[in-house]
C-alpha atoms as a PDB file:
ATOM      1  CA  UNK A   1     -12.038  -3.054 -23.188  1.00  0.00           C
ATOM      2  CA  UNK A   2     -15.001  -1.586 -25.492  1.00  0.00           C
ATOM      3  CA  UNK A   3     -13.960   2.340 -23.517  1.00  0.00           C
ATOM      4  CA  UNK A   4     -10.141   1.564 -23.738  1.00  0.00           C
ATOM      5  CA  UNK A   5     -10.550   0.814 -27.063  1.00  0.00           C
ATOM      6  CA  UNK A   6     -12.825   4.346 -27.951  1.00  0.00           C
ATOM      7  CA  UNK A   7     -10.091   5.962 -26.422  1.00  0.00           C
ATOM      8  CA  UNK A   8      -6.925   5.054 -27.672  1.00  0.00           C
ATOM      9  CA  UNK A   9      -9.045   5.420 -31.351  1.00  0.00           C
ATOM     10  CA  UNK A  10      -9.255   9.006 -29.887  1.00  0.00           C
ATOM     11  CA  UNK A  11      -5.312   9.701 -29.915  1.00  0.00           C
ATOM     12  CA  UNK A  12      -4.832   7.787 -32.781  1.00  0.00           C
ATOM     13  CA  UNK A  13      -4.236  10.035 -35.067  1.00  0.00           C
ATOM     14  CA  UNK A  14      -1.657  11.771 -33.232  1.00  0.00           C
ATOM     15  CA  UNK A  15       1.744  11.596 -33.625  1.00  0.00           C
ATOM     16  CA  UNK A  16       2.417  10.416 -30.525  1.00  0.00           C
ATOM     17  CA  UNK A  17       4.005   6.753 -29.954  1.00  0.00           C
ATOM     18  CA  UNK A  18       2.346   3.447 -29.230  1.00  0.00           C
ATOM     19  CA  UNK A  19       3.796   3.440 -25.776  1.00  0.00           C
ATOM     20  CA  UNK A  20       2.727   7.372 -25.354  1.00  0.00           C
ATOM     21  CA  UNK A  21      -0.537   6.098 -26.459  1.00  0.00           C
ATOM     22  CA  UNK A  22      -1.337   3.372 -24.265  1.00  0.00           C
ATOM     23  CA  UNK A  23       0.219   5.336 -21.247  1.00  0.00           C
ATOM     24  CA  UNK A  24      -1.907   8.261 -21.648  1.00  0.00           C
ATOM     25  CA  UNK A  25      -5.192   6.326 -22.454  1.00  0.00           C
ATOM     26  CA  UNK A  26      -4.050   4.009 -19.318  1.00  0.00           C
ATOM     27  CA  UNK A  27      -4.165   6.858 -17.045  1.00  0.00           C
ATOM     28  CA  UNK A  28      -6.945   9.001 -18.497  1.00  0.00           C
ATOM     29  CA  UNK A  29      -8.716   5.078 -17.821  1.00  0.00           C
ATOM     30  CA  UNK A  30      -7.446   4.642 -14.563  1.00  0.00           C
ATOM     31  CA  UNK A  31      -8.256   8.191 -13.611  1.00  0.00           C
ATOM     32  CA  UNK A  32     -11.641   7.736 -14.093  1.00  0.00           C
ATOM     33  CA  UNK A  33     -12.086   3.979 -12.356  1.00  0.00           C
ATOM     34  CA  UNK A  34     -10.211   5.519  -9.629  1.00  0.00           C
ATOM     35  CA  UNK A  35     -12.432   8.764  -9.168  1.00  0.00           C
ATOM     36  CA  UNK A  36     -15.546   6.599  -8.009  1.00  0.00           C
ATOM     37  CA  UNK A  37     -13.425   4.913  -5.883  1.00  0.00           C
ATOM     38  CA  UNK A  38     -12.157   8.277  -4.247  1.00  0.00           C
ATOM     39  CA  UNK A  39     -15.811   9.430  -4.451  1.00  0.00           C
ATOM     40  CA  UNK A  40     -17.083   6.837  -2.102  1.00  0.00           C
ATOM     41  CA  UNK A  41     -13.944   6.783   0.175  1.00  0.00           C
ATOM     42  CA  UNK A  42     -14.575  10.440   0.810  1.00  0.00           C
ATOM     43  CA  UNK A  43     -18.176  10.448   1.634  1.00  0.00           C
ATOM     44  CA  UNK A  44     -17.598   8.061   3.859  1.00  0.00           C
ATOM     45  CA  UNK A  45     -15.036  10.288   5.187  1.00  0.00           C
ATOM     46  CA  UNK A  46     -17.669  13.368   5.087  1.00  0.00           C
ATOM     47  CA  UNK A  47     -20.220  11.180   6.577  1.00  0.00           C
ATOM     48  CA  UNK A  48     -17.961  10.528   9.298  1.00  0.00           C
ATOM     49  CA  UNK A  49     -17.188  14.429   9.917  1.00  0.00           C
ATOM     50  CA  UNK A  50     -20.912  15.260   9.461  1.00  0.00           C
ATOM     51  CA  UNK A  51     -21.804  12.993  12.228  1.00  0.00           C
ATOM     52  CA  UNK A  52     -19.172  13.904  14.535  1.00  0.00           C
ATOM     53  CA  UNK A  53     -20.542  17.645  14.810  1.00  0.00           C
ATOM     54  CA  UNK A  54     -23.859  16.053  15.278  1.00  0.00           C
ATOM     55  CA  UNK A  55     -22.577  14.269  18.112  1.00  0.00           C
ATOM     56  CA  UNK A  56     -20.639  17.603  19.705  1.00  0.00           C
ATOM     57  CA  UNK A  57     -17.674  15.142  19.175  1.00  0.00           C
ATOM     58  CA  UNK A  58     -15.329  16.366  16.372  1.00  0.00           C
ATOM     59  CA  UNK A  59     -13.651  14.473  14.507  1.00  0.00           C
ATOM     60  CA  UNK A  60     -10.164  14.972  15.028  1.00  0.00           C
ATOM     61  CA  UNK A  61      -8.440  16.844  11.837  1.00  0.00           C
ATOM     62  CA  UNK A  62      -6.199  18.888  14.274  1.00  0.00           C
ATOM     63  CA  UNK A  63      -3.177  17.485  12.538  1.00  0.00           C
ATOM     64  CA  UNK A  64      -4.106  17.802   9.051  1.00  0.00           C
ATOM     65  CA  UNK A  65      -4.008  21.448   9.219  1.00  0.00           C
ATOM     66  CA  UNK A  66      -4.443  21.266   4.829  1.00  0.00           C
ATOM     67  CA  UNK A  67      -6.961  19.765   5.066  1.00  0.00           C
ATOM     68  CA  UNK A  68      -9.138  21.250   8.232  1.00  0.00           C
ATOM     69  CA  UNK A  69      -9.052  24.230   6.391  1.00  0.00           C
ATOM     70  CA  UNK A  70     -10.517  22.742   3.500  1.00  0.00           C
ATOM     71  CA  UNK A  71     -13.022  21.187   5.540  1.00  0.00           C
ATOM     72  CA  UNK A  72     -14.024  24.457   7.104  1.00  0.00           C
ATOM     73  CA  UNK A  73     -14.200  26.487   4.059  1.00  0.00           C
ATOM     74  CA  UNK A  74     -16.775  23.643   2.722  1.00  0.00           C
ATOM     75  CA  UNK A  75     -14.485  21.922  -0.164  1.00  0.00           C
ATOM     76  CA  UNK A  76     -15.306  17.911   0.919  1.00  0.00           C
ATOM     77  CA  UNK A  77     -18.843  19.079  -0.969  1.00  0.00           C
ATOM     78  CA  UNK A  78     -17.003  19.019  -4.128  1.00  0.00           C
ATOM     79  CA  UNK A  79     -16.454  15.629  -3.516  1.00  0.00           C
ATOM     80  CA  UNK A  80     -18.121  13.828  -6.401  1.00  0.00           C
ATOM     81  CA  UNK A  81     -18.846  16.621  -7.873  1.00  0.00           C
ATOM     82  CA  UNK A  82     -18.968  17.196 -11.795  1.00  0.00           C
ATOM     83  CA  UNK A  83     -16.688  19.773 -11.117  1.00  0.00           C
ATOM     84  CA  UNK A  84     -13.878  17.807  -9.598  1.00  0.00           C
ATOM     85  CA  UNK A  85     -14.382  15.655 -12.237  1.00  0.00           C
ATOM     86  CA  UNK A  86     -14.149  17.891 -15.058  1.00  0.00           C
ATOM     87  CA  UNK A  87     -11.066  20.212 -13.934  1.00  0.00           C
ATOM     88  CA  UNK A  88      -8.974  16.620 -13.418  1.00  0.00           C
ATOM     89  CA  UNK A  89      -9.967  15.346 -16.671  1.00  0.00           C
ATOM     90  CA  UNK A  90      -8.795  19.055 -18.439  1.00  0.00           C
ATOM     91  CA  UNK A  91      -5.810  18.756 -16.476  1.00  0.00           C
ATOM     92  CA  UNK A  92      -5.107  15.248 -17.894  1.00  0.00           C
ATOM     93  CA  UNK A  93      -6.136  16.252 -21.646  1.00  0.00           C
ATOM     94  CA  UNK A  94      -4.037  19.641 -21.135  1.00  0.00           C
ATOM     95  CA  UNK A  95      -0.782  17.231 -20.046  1.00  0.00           C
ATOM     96  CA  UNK A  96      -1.417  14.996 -23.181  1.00  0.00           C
ATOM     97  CA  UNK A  97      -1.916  17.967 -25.417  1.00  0.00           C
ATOM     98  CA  UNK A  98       1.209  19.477 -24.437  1.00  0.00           C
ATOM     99  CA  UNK A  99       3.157  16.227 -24.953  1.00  0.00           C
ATOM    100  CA  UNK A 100       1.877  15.988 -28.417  1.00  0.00           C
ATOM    101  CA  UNK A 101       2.851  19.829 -29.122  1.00  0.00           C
ATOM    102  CA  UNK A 102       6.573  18.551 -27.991  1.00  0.00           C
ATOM    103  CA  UNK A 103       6.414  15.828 -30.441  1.00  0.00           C
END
């Protein structure tokens, strides 16, 4: 409640609504919680991957073809990576930011 809290205080002074507000801080909130989740989901995922080519058996992203790509061109290391972090959480501010311009 204490980080909810810090960061609806952060917004405050906007003009935006009470209900613009709490929806914003809620997602900026949930975005966070939910990126440690992802985090660990996809390492388990890379872990997985990892020790399929260790194993000369691969795991089978043949029908992903998004995402096998990815793979290849090494972007699962940015999982849990400051940098992930950071560009979602600018892309979140920038969204906010632009819906207090509009108000």
């Amino acid at each position: 409640m204490e980080l909810f809290e810090f960061l609806l205080q952060m917004i405050e002074p906007t003009s935006l609504t009470d209900k613009q507000k709490f929806s914003y801080t809620t997602h900026l909130f949930n975005y966070v919680i939910n990126f440690v989740v992802e985090e660990y989901e996809q390492r388990m995922l890379q872990i997985s991957l990892e020790e399929g080519k260790k194993e000369n058996t691969h795991a089978d992203l043949s029908q992903f073809k998004l995402l096998q790509r990815m793979h290849e061109e090494g972007m699962f290391r940015l999982i849990g990576s400051d940098e992930l972090f950071n560009s979602g959480i600018l892309l979140l501010l920038d969204g906010i930011e632009q819906r207090v311009k509009k108000v």
